[in-house]
Protein backbone atom coordinates (compact mmCIF):
# COMPACT_ATOMS: atom_id res chain seq x y z
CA UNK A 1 11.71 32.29 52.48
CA UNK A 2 13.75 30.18 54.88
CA UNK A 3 10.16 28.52 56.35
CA UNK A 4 9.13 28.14 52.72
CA UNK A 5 12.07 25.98 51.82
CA UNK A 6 11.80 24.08 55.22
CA UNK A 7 8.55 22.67 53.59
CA UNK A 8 10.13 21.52 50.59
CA UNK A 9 13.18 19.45 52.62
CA UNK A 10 12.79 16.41 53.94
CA UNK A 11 14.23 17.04 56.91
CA UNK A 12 13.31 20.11 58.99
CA UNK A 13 15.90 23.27 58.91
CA UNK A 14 16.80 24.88 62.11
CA UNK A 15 17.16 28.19 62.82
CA UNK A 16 19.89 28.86 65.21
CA UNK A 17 21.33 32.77 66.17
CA UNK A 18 23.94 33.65 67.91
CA UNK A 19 24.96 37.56 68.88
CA UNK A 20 28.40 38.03 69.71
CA UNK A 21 29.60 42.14 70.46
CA UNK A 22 32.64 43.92 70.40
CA UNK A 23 33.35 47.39 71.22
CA UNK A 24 35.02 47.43 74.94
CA UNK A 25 35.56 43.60 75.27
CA UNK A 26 34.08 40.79 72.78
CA UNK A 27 31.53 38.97 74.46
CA UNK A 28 28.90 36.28 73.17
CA UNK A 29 25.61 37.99 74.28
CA UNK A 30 23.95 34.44 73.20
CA UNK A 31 25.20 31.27 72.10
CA UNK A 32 24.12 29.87 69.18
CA UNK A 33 20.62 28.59 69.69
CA UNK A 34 17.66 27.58 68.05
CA UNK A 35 15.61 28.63 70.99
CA UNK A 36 13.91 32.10 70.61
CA UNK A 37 11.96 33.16 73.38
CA UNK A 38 11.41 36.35 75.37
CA UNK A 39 14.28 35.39 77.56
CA UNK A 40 16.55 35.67 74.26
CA UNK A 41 14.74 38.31 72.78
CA UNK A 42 15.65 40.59 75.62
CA UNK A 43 19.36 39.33 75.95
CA UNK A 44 19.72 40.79 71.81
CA UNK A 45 17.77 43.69 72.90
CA UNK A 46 19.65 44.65 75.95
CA UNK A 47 22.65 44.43 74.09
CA UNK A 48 21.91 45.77 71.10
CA UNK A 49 20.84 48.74 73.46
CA UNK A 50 24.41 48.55 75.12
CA UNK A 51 26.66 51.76 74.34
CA UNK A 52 30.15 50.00 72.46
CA UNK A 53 32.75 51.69 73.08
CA UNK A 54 36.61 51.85 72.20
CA UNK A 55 37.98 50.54 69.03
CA UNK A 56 36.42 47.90 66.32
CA UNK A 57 38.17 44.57 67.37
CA UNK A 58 36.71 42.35 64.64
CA UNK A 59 39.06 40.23 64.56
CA UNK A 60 38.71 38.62 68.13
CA UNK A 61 34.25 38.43 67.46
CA UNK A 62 35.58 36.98 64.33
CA UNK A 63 37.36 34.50 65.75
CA UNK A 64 34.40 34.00 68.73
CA UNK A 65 31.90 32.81 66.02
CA UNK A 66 35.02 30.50 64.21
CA UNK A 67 34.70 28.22 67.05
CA UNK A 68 30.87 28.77 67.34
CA UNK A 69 30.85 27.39 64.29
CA UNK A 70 33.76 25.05 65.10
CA UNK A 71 31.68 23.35 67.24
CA UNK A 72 28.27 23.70 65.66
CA UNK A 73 30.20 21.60 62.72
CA UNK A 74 31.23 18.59 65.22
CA UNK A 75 28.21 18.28 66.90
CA UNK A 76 26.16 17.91 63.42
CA UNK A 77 28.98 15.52 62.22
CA UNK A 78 27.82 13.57 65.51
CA UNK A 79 23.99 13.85 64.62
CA UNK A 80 25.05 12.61 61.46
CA UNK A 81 26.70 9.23 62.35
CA UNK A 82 23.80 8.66 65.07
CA UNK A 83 20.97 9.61 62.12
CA UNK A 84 22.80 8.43 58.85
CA UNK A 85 19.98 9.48 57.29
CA UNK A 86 20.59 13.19 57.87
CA UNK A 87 23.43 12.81 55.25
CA UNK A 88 21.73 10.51 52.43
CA UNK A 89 18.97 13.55 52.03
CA UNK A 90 21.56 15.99 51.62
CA UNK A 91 20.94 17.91 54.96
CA UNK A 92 23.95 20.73 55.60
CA UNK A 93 23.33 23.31 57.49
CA UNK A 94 23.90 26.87 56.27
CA UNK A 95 25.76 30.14 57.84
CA UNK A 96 25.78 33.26 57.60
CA UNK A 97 27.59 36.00 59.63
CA UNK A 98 26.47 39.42 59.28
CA UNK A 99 28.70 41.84 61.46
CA UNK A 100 28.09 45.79 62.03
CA UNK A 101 30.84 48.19 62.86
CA UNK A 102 30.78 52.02 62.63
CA UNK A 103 34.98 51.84 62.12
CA UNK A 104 37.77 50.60 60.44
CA UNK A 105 38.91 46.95 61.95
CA UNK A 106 41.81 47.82 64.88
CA UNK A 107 43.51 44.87 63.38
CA UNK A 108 42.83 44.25 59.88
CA UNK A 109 45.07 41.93 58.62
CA UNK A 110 43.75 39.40 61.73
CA UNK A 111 40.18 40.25 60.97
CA UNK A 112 41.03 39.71 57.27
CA UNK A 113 42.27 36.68 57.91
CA UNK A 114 39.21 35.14 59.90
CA UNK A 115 37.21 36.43 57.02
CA UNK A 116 39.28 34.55 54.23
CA UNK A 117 38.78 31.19 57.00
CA UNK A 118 35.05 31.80 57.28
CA UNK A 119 34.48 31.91 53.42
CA UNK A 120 36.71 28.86 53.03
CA UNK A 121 34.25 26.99 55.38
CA UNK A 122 31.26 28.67 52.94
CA UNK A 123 30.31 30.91 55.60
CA UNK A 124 29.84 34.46 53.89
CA UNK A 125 30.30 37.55 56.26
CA UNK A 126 28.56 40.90 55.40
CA UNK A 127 29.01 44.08 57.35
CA UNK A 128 26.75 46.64 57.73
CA UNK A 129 28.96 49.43 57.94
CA UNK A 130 27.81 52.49 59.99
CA UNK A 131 29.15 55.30 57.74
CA UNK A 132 28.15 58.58 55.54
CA UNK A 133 27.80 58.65 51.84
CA UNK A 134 30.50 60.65 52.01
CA UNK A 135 33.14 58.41 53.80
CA UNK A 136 34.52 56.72 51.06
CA UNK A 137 38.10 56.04 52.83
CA UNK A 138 35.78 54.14 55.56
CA UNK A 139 34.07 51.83 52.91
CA UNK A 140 37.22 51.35 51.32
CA UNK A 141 39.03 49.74 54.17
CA UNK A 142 36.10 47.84 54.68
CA UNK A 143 36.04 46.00 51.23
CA UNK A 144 39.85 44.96 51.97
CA UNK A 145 38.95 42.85 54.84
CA UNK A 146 35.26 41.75 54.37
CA UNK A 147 33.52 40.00 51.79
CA UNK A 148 30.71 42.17 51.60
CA UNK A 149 30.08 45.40 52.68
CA UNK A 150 26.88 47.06 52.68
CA UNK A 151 27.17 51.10 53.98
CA UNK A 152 24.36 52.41 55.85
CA UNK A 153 24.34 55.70 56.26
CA UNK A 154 21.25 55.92 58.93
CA UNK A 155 21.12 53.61 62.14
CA UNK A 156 17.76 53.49 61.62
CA UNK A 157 17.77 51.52 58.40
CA UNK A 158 20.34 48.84 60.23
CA UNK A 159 17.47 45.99 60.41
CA UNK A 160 15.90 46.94 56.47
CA UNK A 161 19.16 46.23 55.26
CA UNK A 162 20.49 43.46 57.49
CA UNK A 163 17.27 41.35 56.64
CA UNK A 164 17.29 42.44 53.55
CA UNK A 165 21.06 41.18 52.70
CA UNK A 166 20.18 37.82 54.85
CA UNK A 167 16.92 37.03 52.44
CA UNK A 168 19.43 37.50 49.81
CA UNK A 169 21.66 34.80 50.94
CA UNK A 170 19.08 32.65 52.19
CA UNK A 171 17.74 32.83 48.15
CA UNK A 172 21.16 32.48 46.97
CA UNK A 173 22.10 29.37 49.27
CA UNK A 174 18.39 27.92 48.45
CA UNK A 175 17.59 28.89 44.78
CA UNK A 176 13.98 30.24 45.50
């Protein structure tokens, strides 16, 4: 979808990722790039792979991709005055932040916060939460501090539904 409306603009859309992880600490696994080879491919594997531990501390990954996106923001602003043209074809570059947590947020009203600043900026967040059918207490404190929560109920079906949520977005933000 996202390649298919790349044909259509006149300028070309990048693809940037970034992977930041909490459990133990909050770390940014890798920056925000557009760059997607092997080398990166392993870095998201390895710590995808990575056993989290300890509590959920959203907020502070939360507030990691902020100023990821903080930044990201400045340095387009900058494109933009050295290309004016960028901005007379209506190029804006879209986010999305799609989080996964098997727990309730160890500080809620903080990660609630960076949540209500993200959508502000038109960033949506959507977490995949980790959690049984049954676990409706889980799913509930969810929804209080995210915009979107999606339970999945097998790790297995993490990526379907991820990707599946993302294409959603990208068709929302792109009206294919």
């Amino acid at each position: 979808v996202a390649k298919q409306a790349d044909r259509r603009l006149k300028s070309p859309m990048p693809v940037k990722v970034s992977l930041t992880v909490f459990g133990n600490t909050t770390e940014i696994v890798l920056p925000l790039t557009e760059h997607w080879t092997p080398k990166e491919q392993l870095k998201l594997y390895r710590a995808l792979d990575a056993v989290a531990g300890g509590g959920t501390p959203d907020h502070d990954a939360l507030a990691l991709i902020e100023r990821q996106i903080e930044a990201a923001v400045k340095e387009e602003e900058a494109q933009c005055v050295a290309k004016p043209s960028m901005r007379k074809h209506g190029w804006k570059t879209r986010r999305f932040v799609v989080a996964v947590a098997d727990g309730d947020s160890d500080k809620a009203r903080l990660a609630k916060a960076a949540n209500k600043r993200l959508e502000e900026a038109g960033v949506p967040v959507d977490l995949l939460l980790i959690t049984s059918e049954e676990d409706g207490n889980l799913q509930q404190a969810a929804e209080a501090v995210y915009q979107s929560v999606i339970p999945v109920p097998h790790v297995g079906d993490l990526a379907e539904k991820g990707l599946t949520r993302l294409t959603q977005r990208i068709k929302e933000e792109y009206s294919v």
